[in-house]
C-alpha atoms as a PDB file:
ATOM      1  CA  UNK A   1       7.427   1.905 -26.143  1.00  0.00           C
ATOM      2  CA  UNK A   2       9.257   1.959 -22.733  1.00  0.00           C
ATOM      3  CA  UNK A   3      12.638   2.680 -23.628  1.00  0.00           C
ATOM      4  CA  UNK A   4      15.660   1.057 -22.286  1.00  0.00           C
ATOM      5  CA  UNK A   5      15.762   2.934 -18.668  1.00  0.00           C
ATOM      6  CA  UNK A   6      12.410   1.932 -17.662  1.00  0.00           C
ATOM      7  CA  UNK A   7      11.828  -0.261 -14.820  1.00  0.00           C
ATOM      8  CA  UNK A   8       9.638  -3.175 -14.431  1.00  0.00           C
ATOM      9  CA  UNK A   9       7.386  -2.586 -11.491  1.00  0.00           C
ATOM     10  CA  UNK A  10       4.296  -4.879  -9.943  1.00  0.00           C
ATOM     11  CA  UNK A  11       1.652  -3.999  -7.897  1.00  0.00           C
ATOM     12  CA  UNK A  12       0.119  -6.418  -6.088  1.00  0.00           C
ATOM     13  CA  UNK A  13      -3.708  -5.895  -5.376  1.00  0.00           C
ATOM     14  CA  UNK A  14      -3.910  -4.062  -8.131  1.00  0.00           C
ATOM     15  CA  UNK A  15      -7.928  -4.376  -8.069  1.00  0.00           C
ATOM     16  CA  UNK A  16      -8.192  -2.885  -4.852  1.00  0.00           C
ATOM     17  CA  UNK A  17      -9.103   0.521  -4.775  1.00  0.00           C
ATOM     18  CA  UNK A  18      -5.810   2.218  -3.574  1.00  0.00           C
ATOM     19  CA  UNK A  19      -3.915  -0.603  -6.377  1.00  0.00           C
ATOM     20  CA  UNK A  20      -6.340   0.494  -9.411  1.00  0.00           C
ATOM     21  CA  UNK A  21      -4.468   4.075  -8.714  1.00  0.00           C
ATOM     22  CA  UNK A  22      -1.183   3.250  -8.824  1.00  0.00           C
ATOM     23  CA  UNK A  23      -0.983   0.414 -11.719  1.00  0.00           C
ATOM     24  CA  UNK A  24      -3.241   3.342 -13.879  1.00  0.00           C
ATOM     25  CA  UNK A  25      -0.603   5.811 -13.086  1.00  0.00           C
ATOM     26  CA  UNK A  26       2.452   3.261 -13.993  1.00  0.00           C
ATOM     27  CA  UNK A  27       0.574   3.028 -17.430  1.00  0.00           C
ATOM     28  CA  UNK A  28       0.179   6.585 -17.964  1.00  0.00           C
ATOM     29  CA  UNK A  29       4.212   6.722 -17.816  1.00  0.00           C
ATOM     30  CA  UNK A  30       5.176   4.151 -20.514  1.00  0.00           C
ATOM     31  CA  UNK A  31       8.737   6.191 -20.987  1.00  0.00           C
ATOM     32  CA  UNK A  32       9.693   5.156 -16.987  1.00  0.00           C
ATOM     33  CA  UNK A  33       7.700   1.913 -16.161  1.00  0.00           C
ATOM     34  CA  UNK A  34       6.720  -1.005 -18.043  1.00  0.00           C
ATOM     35  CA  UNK A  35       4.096  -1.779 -15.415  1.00  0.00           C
ATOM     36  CA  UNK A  36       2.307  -5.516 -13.833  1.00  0.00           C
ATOM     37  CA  UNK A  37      -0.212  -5.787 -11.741  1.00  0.00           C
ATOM     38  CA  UNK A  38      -1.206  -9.108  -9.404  1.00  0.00           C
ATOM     39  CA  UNK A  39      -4.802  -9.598  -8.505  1.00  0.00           C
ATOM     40  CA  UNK A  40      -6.517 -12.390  -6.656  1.00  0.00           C
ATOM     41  CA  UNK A  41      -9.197 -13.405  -9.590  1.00  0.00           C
ATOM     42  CA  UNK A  42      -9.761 -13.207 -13.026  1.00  0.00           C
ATOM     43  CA  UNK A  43     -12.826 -11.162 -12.277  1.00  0.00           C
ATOM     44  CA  UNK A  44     -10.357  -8.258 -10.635  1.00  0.00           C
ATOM     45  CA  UNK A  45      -8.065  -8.569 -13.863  1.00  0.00           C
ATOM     46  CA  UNK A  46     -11.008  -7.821 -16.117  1.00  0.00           C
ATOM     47  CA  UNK A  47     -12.051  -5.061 -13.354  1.00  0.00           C
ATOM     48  CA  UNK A  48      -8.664  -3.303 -14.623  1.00  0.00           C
ATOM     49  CA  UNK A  49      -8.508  -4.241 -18.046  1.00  0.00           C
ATOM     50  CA  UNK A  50      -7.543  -7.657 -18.307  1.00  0.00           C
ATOM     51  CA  UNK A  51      -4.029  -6.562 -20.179  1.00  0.00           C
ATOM     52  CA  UNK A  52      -1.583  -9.542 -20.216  1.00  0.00           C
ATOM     53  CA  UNK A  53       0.657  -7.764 -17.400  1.00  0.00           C
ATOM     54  CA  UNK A  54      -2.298  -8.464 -14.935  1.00  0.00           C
ATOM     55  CA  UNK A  55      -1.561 -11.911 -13.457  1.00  0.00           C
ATOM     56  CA  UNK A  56      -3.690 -13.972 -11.242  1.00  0.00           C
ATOM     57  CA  UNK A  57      -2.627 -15.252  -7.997  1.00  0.00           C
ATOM     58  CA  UNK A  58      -3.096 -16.121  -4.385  1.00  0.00           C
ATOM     59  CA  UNK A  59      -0.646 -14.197  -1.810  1.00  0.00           C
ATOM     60  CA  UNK A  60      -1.345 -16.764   0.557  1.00  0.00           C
ATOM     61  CA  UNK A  61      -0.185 -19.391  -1.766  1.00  0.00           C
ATOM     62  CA  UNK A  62       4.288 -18.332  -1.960  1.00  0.00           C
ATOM     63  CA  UNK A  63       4.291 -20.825  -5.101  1.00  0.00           C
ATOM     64  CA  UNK A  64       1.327 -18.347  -7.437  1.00  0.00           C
ATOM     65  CA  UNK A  65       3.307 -15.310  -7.061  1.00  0.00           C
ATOM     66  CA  UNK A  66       6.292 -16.826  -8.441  1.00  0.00           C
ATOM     67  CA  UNK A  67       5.498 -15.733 -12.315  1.00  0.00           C
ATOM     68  CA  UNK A  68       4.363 -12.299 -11.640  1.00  0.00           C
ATOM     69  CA  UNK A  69       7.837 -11.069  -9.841  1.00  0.00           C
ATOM     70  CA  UNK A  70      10.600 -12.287 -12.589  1.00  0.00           C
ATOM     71  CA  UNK A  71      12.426  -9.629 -14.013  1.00  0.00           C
ATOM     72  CA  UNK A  72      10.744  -7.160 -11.938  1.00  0.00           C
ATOM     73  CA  UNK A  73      13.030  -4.005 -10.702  1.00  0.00           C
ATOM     74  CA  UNK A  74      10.300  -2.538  -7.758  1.00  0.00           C
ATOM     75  CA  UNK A  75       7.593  -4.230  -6.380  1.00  0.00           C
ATOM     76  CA  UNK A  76       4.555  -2.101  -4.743  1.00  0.00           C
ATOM     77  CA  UNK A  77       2.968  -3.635  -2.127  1.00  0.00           C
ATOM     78  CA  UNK A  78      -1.114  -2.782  -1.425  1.00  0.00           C
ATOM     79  CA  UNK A  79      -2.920  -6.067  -0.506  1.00  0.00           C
ATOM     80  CA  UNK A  80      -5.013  -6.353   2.552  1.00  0.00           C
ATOM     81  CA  UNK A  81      -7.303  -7.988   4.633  1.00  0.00           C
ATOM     82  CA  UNK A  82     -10.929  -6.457   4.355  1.00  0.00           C
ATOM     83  CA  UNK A  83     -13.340  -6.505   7.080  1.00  0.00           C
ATOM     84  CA  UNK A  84     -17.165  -6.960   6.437  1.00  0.00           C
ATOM     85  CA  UNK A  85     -20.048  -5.730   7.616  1.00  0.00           C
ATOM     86  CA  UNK A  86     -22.026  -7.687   9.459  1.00  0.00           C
ATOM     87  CA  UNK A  87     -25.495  -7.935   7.674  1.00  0.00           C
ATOM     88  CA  UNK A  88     -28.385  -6.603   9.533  1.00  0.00           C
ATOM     89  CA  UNK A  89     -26.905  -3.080  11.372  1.00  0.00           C
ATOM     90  CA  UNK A  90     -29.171  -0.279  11.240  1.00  0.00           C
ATOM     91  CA  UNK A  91     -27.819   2.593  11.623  1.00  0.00           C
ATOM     92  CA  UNK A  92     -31.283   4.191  13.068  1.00  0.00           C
ATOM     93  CA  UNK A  93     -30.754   2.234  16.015  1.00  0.00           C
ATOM     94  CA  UNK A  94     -27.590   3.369  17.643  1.00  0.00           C
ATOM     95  CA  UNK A  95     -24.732   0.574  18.146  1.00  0.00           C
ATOM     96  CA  UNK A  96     -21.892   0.087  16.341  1.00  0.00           C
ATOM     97  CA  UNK A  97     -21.889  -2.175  13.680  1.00  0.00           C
ATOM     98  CA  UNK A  98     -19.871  -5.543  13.594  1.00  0.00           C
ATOM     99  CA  UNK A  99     -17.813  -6.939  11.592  1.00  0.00           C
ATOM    100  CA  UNK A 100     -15.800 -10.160  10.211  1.00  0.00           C
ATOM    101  CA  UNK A 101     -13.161 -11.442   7.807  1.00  0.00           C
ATOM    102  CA  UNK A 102     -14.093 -13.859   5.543  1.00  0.00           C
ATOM    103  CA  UNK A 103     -12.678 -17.517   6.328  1.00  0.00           C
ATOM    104  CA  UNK A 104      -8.993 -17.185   5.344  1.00  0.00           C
ATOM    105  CA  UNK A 105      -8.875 -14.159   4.727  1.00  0.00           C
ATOM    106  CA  UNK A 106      -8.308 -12.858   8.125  1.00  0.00           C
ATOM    107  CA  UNK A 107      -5.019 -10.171   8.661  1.00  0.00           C
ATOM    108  CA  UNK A 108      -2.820 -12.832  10.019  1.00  0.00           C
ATOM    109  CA  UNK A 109      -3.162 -14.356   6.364  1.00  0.00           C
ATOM    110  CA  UNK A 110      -3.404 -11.461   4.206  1.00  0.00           C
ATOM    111  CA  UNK A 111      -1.012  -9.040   5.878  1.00  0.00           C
ATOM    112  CA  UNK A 112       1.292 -11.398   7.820  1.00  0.00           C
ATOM    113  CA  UNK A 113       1.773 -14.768   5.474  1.00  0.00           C
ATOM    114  CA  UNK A 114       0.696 -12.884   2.161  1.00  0.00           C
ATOM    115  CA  UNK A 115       2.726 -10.114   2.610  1.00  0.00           C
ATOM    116  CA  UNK A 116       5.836 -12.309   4.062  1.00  0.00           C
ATOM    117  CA  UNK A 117       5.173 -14.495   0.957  1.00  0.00           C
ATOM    118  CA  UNK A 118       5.697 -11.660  -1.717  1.00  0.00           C
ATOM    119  CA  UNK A 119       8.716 -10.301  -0.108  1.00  0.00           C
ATOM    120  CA  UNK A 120      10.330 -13.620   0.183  1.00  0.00           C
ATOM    121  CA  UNK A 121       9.746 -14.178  -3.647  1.00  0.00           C
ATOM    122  CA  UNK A 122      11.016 -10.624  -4.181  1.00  0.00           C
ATOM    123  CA  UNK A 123      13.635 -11.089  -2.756  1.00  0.00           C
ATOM    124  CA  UNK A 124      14.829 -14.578  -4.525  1.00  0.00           C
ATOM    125  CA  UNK A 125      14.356 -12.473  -7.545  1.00  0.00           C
ATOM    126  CA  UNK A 126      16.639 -10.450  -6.851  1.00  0.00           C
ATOM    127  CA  UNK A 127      13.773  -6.989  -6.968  1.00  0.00           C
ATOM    128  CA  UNK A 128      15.658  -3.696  -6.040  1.00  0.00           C
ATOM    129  CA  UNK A 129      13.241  -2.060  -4.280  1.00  0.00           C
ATOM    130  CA  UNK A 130       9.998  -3.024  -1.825  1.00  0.00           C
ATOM    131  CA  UNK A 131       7.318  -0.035  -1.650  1.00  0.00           C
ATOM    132  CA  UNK A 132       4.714  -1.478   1.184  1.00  0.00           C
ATOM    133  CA  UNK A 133       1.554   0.500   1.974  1.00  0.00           C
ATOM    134  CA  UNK A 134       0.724   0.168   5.600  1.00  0.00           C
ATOM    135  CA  UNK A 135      -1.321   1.927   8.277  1.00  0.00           C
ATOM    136  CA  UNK A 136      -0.901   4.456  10.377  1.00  0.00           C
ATOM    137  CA  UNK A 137      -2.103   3.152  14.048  1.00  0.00           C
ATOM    138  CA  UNK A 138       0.309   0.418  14.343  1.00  0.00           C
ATOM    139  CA  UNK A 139       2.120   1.913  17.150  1.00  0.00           C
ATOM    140  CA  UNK A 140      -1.109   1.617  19.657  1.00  0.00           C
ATOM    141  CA  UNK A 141      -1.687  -2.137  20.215  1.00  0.00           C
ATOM    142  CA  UNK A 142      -5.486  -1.068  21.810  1.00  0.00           C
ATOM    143  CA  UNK A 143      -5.830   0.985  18.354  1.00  0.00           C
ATOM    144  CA  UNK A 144      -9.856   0.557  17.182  1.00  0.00           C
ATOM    145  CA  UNK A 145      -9.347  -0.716  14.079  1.00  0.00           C
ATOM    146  CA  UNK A 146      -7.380  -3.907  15.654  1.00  0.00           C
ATOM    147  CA  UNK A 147     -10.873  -4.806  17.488  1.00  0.00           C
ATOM    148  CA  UNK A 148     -12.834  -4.808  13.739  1.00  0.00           C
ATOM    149  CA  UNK A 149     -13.362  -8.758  13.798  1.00  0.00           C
ATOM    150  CA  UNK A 150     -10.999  -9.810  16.226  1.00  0.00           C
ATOM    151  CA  UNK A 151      -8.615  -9.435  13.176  1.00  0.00           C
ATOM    152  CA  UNK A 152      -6.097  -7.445  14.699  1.00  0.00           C
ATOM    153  CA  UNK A 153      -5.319  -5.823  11.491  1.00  0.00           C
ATOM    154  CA  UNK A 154      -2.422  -3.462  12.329  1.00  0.00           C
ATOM    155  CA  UNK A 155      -0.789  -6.024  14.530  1.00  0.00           C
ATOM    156  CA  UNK A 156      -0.119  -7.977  11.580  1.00  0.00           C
ATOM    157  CA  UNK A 157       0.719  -4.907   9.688  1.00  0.00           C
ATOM    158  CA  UNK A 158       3.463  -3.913  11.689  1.00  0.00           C
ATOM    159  CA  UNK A 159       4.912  -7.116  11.979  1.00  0.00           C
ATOM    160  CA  UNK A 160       5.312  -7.651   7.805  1.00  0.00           C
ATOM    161  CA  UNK A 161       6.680  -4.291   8.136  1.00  0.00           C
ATOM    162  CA  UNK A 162       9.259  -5.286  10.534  1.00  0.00           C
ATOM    163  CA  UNK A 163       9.954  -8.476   8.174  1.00  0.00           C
ATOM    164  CA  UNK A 164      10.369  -6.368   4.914  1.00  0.00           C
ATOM    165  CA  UNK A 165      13.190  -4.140   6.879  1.00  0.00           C
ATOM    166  CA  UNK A 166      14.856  -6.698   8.302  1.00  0.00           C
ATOM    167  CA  UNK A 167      14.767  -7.939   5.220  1.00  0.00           C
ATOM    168  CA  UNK A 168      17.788  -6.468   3.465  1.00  0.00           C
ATOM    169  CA  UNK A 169      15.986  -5.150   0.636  1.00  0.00           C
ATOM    170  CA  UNK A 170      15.747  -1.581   0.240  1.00  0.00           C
ATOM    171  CA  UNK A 171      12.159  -1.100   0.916  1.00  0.00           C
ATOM    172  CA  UNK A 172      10.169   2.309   1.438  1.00  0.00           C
ATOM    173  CA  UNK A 173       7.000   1.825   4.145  1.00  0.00           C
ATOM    174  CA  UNK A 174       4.464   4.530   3.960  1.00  0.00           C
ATOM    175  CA  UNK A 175       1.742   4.534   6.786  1.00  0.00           C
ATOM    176  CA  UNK A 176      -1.107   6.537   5.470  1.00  0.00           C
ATOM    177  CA  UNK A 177      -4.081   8.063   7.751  1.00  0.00           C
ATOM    178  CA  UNK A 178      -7.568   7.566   6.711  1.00  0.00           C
ATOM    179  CA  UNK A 179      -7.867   6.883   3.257  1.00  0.00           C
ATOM    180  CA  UNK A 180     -10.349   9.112   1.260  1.00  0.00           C
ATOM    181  CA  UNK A 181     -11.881   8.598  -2.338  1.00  0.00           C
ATOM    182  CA  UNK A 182     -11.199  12.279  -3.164  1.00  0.00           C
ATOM    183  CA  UNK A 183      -8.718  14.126  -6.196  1.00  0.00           C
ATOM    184  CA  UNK A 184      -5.075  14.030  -5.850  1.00  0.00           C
ATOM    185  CA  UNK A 185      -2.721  16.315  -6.491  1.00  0.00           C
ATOM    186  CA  UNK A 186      -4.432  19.144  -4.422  1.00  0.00           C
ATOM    187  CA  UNK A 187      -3.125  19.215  -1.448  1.00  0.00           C
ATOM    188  CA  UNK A 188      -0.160  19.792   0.742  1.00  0.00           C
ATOM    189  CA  UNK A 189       1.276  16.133   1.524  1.00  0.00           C
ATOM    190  CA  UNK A 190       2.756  15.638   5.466  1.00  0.00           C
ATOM    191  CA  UNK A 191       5.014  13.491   6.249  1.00  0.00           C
ATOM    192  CA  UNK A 192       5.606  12.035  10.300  1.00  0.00           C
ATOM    193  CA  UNK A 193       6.655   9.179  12.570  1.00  0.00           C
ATOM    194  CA  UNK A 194       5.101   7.223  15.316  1.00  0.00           C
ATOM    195  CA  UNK A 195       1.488   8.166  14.945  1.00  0.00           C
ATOM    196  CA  UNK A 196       2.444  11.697  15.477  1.00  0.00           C
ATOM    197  CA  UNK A 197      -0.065  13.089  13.097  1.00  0.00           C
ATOM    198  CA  UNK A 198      -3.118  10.601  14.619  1.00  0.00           C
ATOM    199  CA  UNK A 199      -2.917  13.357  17.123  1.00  0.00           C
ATOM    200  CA  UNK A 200      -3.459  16.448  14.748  1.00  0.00           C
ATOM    201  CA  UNK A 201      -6.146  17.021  12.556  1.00  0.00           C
ATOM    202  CA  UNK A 202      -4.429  16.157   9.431  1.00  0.00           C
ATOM    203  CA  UNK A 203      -4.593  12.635   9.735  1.00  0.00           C
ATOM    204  CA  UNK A 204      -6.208  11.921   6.660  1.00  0.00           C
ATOM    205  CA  UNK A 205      -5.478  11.251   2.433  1.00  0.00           C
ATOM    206  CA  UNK A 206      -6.781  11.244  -0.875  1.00  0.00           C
ATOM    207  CA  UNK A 207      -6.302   7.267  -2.488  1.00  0.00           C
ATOM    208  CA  UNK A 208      -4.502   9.423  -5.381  1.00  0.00           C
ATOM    209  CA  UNK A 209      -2.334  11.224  -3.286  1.00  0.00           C
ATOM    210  CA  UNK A 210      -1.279   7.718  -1.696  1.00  0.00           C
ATOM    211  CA  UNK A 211      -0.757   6.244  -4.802  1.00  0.00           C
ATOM    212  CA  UNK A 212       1.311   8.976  -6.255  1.00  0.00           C
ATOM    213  CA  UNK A 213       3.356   8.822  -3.458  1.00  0.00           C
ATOM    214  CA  UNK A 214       3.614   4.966  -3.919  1.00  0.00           C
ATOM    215  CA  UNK A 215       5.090   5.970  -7.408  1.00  0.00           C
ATOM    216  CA  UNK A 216       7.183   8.692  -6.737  1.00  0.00           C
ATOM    217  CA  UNK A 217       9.550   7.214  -3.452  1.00  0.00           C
ATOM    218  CA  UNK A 218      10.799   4.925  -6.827  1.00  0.00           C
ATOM    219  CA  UNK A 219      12.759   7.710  -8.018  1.00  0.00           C
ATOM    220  CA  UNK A 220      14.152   8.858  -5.040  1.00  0.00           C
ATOM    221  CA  UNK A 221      17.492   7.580  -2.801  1.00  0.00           C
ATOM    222  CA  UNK A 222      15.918   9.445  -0.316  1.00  0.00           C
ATOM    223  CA  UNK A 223      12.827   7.335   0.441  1.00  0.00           C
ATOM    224  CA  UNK A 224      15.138   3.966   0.855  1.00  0.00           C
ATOM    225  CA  UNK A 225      15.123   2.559   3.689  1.00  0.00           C
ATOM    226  CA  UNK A 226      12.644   4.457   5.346  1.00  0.00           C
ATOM    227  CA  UNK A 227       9.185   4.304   6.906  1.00  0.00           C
ATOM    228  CA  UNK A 228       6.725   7.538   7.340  1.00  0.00           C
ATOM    229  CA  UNK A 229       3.654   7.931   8.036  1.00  0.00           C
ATOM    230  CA  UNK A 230       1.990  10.280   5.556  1.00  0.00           C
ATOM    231  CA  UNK A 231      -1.445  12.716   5.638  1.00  0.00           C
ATOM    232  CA  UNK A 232      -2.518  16.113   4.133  1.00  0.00           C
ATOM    233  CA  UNK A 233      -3.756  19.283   5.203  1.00  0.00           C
ATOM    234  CA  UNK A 234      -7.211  20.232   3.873  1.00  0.00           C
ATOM    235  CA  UNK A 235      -7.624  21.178   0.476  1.00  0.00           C
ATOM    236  CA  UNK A 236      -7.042  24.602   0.274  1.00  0.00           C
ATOM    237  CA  UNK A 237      -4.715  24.774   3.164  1.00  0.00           C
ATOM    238  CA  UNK A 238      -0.951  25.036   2.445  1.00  0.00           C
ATOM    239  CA  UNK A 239       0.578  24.796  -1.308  1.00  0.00           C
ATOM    240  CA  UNK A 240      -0.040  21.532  -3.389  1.00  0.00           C
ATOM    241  CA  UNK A 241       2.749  19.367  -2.915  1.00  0.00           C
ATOM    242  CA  UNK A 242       4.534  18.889  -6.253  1.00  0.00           C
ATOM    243  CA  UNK A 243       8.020  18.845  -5.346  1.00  0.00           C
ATOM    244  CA  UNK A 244       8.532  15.483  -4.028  1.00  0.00           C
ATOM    245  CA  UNK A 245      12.457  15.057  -3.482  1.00  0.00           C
ATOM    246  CA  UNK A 246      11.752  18.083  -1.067  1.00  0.00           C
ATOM    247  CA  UNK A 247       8.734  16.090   0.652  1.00  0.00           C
ATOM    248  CA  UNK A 248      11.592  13.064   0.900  1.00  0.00           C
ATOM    249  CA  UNK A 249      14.426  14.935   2.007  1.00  0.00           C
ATOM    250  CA  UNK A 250      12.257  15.309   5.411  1.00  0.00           C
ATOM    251  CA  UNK A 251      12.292  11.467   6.139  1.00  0.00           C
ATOM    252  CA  UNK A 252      14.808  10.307   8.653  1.00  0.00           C
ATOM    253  CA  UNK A 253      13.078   7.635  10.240  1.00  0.00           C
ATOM    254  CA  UNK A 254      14.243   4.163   9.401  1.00  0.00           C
ATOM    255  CA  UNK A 255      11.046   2.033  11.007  1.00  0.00           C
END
């Protein structure tokens, strides 16, 4: 049973693949979070369980997400757009291959409106603390990824990012690199500003390592108010990072 300290924490998208992590994790700690989770269908709930602290709702809709953030201490942020694939690429052939965003579904909806929409609700709730998972690339207006279905995905990123710390809430914005489907926990975590790392060749992260991250900047003054982009050095390279109020004590960047 979660004893009287614990704090009641949501993460919304918890079906996506970066959201599974961190709601799983929250569960494994009973004694520190009683845990919630927001997905987008009753087909993602069941994806993750279908416990009664899963609840169904549509970012884009302010009024849906209304249930899910009463009484809730921290709210973790990991919705986003997701660009498809255009059918028919062949990857034999050369090209690049397109893609689109489903009709509204497009960045501007999921990452600008959805994500203004759940921080607005947070916030009339009176939550304590705003973790939002972002992307790193948001500094570079001509980034790549902003040209994947004319979505201009990071554009509308950044600006929900500007919105949650302007919003008076303490919030924590982490900016990962590329996002790998690998183990966490066994690597050395960096921690930067501005895109730095997009320059280095550490510019990518394990899902898990992302996720624990999302996690641990709850227990820490030192990730409040603060944004940092985050990446880790190969597997084998450097010492597993473990201590995570040391990792924190690094961040001095406010946006």
């Amino acid at each position: 049973m979660a004893d009287s300290t614990s704090r009641t924490v949501l993460v919304t998208g918890a079906g996506g693949r970066t959201g599974q992590i961190v709601y799983k994790k929250l569960k494994e700690r009973p004694n520190q979070y009683v845990s919630r989770g927001l997905v987008r269908t009753e087909e993602s709930k069941q994806k993750i369980g279908g416990a009664d602290d899963v609840y169904v709702g549509d970012i884009r809709d302010a009024e849906s997400i209304i249930p899910a953030v009463q009484g809730v201490d921290a709210l973790i942020i990991l919705t986003s757009a997701v660009p498809q694939m255009k059918p028919g690429y062949d990857p034999t052939k050369g090209g690049r291959p397109e893609f689109f965003f489903d009709d509204g579904a497009y960045p501007e909806q999921v990452d600008w409106i959805g994500q203004k929409n759940q921080i607005d609700a947070a916030k009339a709730a009176g939550v304590k603390h705003i973790v939002l998972v972002g992307s790193m690339g948001g500094t570079n207006p001509n980034h790549p990824l902003n040209s994947l279905g004319n979505g201009n995905i990071l554009v509308w990123k950044r600006k929900a990012e500007q919105y949650l710390a302007d919003s008076g809430v303490p919030y924590t914005i982490i900016r990962p690199g590329g996002l790998l489907d690998k183990e966490g926990g066994l690597r050395e975590l960096i921690v930067g500003k501005d895109d730095e790392l997009l320059q280095t060749e550490t510019k990518t992260i394990p899902r898990a390592d992302v996720a624990e991250v999302c996690v641990q900047a709850l227990n820490f003054e030192e990730t409040q108010f603060k944004a940092f982009d985050l990446a880790s050095k190969p597997e084998g390279v450097g010492t597993p990072t473990k201590d995570f109020k040391a990792l924190f004590s690094e961040l001095n960047f406010r946006f």
